[in-house]
Every structure is written in structure tokens, then in C-alpha cells.
C-alpha atoms as a PDB file:
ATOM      1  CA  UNK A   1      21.925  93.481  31.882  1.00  0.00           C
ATOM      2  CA  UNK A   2      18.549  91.993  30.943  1.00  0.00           C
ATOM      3  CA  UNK A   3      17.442  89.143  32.742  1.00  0.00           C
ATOM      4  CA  UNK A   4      15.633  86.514  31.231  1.00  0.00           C
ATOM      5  CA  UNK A   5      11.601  85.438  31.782  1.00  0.00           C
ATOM      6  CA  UNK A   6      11.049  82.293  33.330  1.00  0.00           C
ATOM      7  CA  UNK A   7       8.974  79.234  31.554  1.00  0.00           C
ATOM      8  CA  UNK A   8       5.908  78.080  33.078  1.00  0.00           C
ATOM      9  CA  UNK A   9       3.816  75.218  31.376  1.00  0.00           C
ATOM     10  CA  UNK A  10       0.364  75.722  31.817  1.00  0.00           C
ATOM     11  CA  UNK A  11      -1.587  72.409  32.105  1.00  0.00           C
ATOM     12  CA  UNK A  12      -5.158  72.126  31.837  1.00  0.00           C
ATOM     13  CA  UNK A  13      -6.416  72.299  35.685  1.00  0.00           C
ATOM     14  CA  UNK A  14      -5.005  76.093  35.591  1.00  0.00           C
ATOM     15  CA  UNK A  15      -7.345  77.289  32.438  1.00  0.00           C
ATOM     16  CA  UNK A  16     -10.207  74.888  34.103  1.00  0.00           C
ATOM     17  CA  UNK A  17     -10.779  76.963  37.196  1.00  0.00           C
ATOM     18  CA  UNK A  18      -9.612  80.135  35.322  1.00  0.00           C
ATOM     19  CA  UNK A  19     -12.582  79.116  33.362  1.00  0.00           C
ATOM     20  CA  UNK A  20     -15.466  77.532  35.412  1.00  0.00           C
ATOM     21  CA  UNK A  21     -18.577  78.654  36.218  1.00  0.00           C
ATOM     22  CA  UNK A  22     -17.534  79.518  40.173  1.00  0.00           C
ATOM     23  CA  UNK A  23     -17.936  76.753  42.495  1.00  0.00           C
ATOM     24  CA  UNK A  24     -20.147  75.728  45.791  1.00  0.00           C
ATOM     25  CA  UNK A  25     -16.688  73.728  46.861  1.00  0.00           C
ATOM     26  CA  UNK A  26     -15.070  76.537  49.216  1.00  0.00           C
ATOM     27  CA  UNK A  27     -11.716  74.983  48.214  1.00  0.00           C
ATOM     28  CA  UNK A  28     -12.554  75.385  44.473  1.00  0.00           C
ATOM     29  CA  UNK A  29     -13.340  78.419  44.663  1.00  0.00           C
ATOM     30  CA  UNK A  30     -10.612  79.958  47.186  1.00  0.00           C
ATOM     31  CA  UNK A  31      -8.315  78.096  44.224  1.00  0.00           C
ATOM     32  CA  UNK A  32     -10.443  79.485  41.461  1.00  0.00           C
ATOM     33  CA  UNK A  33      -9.660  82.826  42.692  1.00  0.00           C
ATOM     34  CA  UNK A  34      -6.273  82.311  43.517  1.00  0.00           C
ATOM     35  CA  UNK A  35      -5.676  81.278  39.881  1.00  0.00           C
ATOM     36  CA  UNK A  36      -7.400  84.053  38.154  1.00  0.00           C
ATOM     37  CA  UNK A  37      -5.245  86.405  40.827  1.00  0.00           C
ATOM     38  CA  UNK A  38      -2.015  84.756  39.432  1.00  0.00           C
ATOM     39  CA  UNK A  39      -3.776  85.134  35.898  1.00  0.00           C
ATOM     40  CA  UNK A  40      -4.227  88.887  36.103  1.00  0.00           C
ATOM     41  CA  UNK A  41      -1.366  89.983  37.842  1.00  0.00           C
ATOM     42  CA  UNK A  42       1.748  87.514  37.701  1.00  0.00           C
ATOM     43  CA  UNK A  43       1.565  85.616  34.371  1.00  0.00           C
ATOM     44  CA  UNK A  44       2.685  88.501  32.066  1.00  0.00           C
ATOM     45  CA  UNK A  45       6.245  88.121  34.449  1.00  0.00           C
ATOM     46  CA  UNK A  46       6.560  84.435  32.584  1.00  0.00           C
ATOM     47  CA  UNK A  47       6.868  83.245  29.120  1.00  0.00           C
ATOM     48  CA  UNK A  48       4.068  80.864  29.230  1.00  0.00           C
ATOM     49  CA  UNK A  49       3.974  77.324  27.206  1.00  0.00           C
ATOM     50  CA  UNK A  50       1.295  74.494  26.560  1.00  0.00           C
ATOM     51  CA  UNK A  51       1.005  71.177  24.251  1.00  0.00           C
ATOM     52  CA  UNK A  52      -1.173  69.493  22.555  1.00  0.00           C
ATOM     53  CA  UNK A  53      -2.053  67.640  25.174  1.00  0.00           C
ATOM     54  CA  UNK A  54      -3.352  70.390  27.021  1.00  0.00           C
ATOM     55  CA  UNK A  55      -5.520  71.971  24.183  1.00  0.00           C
ATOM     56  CA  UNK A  56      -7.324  68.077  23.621  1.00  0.00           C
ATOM     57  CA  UNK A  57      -8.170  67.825  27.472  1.00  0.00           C
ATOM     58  CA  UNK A  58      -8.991  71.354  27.047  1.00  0.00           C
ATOM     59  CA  UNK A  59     -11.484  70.208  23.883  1.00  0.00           C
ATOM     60  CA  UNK A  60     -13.142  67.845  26.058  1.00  0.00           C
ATOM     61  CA  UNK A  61     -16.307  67.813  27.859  1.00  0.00           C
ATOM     62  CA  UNK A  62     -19.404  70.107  27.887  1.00  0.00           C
ATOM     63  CA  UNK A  63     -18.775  72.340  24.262  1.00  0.00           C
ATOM     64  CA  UNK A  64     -19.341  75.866  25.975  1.00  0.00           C
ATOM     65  CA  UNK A  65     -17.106  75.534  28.569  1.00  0.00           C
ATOM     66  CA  UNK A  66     -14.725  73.981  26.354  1.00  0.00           C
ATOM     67  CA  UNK A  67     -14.515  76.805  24.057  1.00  0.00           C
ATOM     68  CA  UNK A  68     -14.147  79.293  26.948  1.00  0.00           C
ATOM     69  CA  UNK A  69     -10.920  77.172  27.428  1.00  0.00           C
ATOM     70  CA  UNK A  70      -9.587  76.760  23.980  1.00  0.00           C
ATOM     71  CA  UNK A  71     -10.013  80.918  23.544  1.00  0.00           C
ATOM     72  CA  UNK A  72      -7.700  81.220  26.441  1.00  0.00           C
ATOM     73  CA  UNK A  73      -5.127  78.670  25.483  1.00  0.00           C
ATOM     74  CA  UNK A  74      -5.205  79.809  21.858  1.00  0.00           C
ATOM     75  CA  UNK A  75      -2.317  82.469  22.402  1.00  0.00           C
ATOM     76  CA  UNK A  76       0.389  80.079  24.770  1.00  0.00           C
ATOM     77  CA  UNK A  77       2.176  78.648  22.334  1.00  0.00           C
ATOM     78  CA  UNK A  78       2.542  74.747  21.537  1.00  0.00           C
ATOM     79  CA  UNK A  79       5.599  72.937  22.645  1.00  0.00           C
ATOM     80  CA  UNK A  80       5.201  69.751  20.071  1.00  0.00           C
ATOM     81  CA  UNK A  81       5.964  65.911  20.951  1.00  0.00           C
ATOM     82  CA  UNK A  82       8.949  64.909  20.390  1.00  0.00           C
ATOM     83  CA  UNK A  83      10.446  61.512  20.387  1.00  0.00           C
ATOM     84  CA  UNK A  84      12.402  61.968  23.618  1.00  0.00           C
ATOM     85  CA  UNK A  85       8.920  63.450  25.487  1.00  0.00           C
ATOM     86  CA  UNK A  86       7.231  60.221  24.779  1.00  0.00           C
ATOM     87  CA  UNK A  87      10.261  58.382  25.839  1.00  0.00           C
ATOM     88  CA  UNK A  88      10.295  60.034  29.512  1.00  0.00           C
ATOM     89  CA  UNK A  89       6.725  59.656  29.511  1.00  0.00           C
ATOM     90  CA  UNK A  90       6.762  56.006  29.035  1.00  0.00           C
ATOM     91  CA  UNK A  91       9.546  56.016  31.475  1.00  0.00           C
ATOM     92  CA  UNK A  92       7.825  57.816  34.044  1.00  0.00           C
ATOM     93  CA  UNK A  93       4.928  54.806  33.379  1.00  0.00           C
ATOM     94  CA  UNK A  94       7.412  51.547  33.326  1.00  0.00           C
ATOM     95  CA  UNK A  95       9.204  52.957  36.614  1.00  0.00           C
ATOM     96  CA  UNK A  96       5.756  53.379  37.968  1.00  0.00           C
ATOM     97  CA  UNK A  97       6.462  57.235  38.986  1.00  0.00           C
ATOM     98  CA  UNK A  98       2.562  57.436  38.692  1.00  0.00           C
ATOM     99  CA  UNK A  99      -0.217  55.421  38.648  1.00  0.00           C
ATOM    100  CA  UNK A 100      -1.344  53.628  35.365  1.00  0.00           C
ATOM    101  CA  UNK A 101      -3.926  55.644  34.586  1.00  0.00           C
ATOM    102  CA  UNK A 102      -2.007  58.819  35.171  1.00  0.00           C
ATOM    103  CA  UNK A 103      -0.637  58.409  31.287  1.00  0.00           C
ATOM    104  CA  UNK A 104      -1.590  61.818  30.568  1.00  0.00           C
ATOM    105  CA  UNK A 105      -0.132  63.759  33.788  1.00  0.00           C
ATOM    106  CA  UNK A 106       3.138  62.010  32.401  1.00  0.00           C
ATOM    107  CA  UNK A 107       3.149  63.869  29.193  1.00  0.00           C
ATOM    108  CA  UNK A 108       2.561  67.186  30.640  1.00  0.00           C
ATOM    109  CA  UNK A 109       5.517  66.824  33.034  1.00  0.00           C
ATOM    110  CA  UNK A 110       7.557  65.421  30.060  1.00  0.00           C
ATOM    111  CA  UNK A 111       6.984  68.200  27.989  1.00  0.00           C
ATOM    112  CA  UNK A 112       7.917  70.649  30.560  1.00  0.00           C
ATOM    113  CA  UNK A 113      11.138  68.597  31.144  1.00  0.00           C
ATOM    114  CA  UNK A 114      12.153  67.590  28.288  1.00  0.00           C
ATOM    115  CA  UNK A 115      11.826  71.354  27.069  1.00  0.00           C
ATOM    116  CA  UNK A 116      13.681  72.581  29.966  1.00  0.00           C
ATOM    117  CA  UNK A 117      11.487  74.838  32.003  1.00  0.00           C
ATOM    118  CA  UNK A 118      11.194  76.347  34.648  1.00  0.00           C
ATOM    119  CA  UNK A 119       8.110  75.772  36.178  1.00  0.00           C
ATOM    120  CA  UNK A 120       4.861  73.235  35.200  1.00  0.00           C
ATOM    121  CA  UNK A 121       1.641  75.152  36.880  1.00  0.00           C
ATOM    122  CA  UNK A 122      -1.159  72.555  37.836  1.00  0.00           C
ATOM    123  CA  UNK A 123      -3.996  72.246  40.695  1.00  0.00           C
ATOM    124  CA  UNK A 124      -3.455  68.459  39.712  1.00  0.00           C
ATOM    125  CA  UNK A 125      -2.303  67.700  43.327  1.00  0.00           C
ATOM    126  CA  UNK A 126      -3.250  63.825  43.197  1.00  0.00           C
ATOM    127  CA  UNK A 127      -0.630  63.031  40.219  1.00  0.00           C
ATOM    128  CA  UNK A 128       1.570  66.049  39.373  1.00  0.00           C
ATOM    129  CA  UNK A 129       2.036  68.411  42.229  1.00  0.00           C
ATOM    130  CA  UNK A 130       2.308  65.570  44.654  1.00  0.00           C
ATOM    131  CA  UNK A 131       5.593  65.888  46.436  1.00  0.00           C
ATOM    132  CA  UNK A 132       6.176  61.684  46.791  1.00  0.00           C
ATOM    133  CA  UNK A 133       5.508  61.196  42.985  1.00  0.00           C
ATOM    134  CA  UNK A 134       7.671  64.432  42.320  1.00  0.00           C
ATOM    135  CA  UNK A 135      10.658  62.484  44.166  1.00  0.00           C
ATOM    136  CA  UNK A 136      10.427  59.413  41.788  1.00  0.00           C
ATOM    137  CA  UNK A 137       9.906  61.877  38.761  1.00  0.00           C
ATOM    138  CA  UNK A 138      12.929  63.919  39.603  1.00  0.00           C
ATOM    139  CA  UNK A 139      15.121  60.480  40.008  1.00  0.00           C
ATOM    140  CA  UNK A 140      14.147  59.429  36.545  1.00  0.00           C
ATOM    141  CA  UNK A 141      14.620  62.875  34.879  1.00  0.00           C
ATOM    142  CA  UNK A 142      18.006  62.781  36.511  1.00  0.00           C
ATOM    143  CA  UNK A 143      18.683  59.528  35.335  1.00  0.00           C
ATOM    144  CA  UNK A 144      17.668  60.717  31.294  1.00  0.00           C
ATOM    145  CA  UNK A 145      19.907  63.566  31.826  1.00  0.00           C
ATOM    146  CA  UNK A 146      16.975  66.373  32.845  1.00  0.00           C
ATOM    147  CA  UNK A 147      16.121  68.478  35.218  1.00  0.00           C
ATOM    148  CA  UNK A 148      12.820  68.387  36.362  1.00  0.00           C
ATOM    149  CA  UNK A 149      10.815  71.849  36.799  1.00  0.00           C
ATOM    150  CA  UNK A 150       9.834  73.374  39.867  1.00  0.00           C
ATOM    151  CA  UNK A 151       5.781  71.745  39.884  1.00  0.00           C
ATOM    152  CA  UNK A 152       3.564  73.762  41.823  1.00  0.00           C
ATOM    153  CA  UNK A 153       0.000  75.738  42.056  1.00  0.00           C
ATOM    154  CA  UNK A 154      -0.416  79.277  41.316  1.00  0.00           C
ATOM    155  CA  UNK A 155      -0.040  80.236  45.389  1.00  0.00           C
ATOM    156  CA  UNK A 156       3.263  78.585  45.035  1.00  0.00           C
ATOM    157  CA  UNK A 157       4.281  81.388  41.678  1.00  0.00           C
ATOM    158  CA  UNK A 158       2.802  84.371  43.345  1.00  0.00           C
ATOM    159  CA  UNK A 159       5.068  86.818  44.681  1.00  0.00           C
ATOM    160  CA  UNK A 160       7.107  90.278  43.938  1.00  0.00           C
ATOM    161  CA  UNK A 161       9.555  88.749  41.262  1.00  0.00           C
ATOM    162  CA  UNK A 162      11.211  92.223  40.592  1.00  0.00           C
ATOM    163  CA  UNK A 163      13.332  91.925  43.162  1.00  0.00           C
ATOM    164  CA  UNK A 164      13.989  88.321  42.972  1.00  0.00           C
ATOM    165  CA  UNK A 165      18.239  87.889  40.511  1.00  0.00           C
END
């Protein structure tokens, strides 16, 4: 019996520090280096998935650094919006799951829910991986009839998933 990959949506925060110059910050770069370790060595045991969201954050900002992103990103493939991820993103806004200006953050994790995966991978700790915002997230999804994934950092998807049913 063949078992099945897991889904991970990669938001932008993971290809930013798998892609920035390294840091002073000792925390950005322990996390730098904790995401190009998960990079290397645990992503290939994951189909991986990213939107269009991603690849226009991605786009932004100084034009090197941006490409260095894109060129990563450019073989994950696209999970497009649908009509039902903009409706749990506007959702997540009227219920006030996150903060006004978090518009964004509520299209990755609606893309990742309302595909039905597994796991969204962000160092976004402030609006996505944030445990209290998770809770209102998960009540919604529940409420629409989805699941929402497992949202965590690369530390959190590290580990020996061969032996793991």
C-alpha cells in the first residue's frame, strides 16, 4: 500500500528567508537557516502548493531579490481563486478573525482551506501562525464546512516522516 504525500502551501515568508541576503537579526537568521534546512531535506516528502497571491507578494519590492523569489516559486504549482476562497476570505475579515489590514494573510489561509490541505507553512507569526487567530479561523472554517490546515513554521514540519502512518 502506497501512502499518500501530504500538501503544504508555501506562503511568501518561507521563499523570503529561503531567499534573503542572511541577516544581522539572530532570530532571522536561526529561522533563515531553519527554513533552508526544511528546504533541502524535508520538502521533497510534501507535494508543495502556492497562489497567486504568493507569486505577486513575491513580485514585490527590490527587483533582484524579487526574482531570486519568483525562480524558486516558479515550479510549486498555482492553486487558482475560486469563488468560495474569496468567500472564506471575506469571512475570515467580517468575523474579524484578523485584523483589517491582514486581507492578504486571509487569502493564503483560504486557499489552503478551501483546497483541503494539509499544512499552510509561514514565519508570518503576527497574523497566520498565531495560535488565538488560528482558534477564530478554525471556528469559521468549521462553520463553511472546512477543515482548517495544520499552520505552522518549518521547525514545526521537520522530522523523520518515514515512520510516521
Amino acid at each position: 500500500m502506497t501512502s499518500v504525500q501530504q500538501t503544504v502551501y508555501i506562503e511568501t515568508s518561507i521563499v523570503s528567508y529561503l531567499t534573503a541576503r542572511p541577516s544581522r537579526d539572530l532570530i532571522t537568521v536561526a529561522n533563515q537557516q531553519i527554513t533552508n534546512e526544511w528546504w533541502e531535506n524535508y520538502r521533497h516528502q510534501f507535494n508543495l502548493y502556492t497562489s497567486l497571491a504568493v507569486l505577486d507578494e513575491a513580485n514585490q519590492g527590490d527587483k533582484q531579490a524579487a526574482e531570486k523569489r519568483l525562480k524558486v516559486l516558479q515550479s510549486i504549482p498555482l492553486l487558482l481563486f475560486r469563488p468560495e476562497v474569496l468567500d472564506l476570505a471575506n469571512e475570515f475579515m467580517r468575523q474579524k478573525a484578523l485584523p483589517q489590514k491582514a486581507d492578504e494573510d486571509a487569502a493564503h489561509i483560504a486557499i489552503a482551506t478551501i483546497y483541503r490541505l494539509d499544512y499552510l507553512l509561514t514565519w508570518n507569526c503576527k497574523h497566520i501562525a498565531n495560535a488565538q487567530i488560528q482558534k477564530k479561523m478554525a471556528k469559521i472554517s468549521t462553520e463553511k464546512g472546512y477543515d482548517l490546515p495544520t499552520i505552522c513554521t518549518p521547525t514545526e514540519l521537520m522530522g523523520d516522516l518515514k515512520d510516521v502512518d
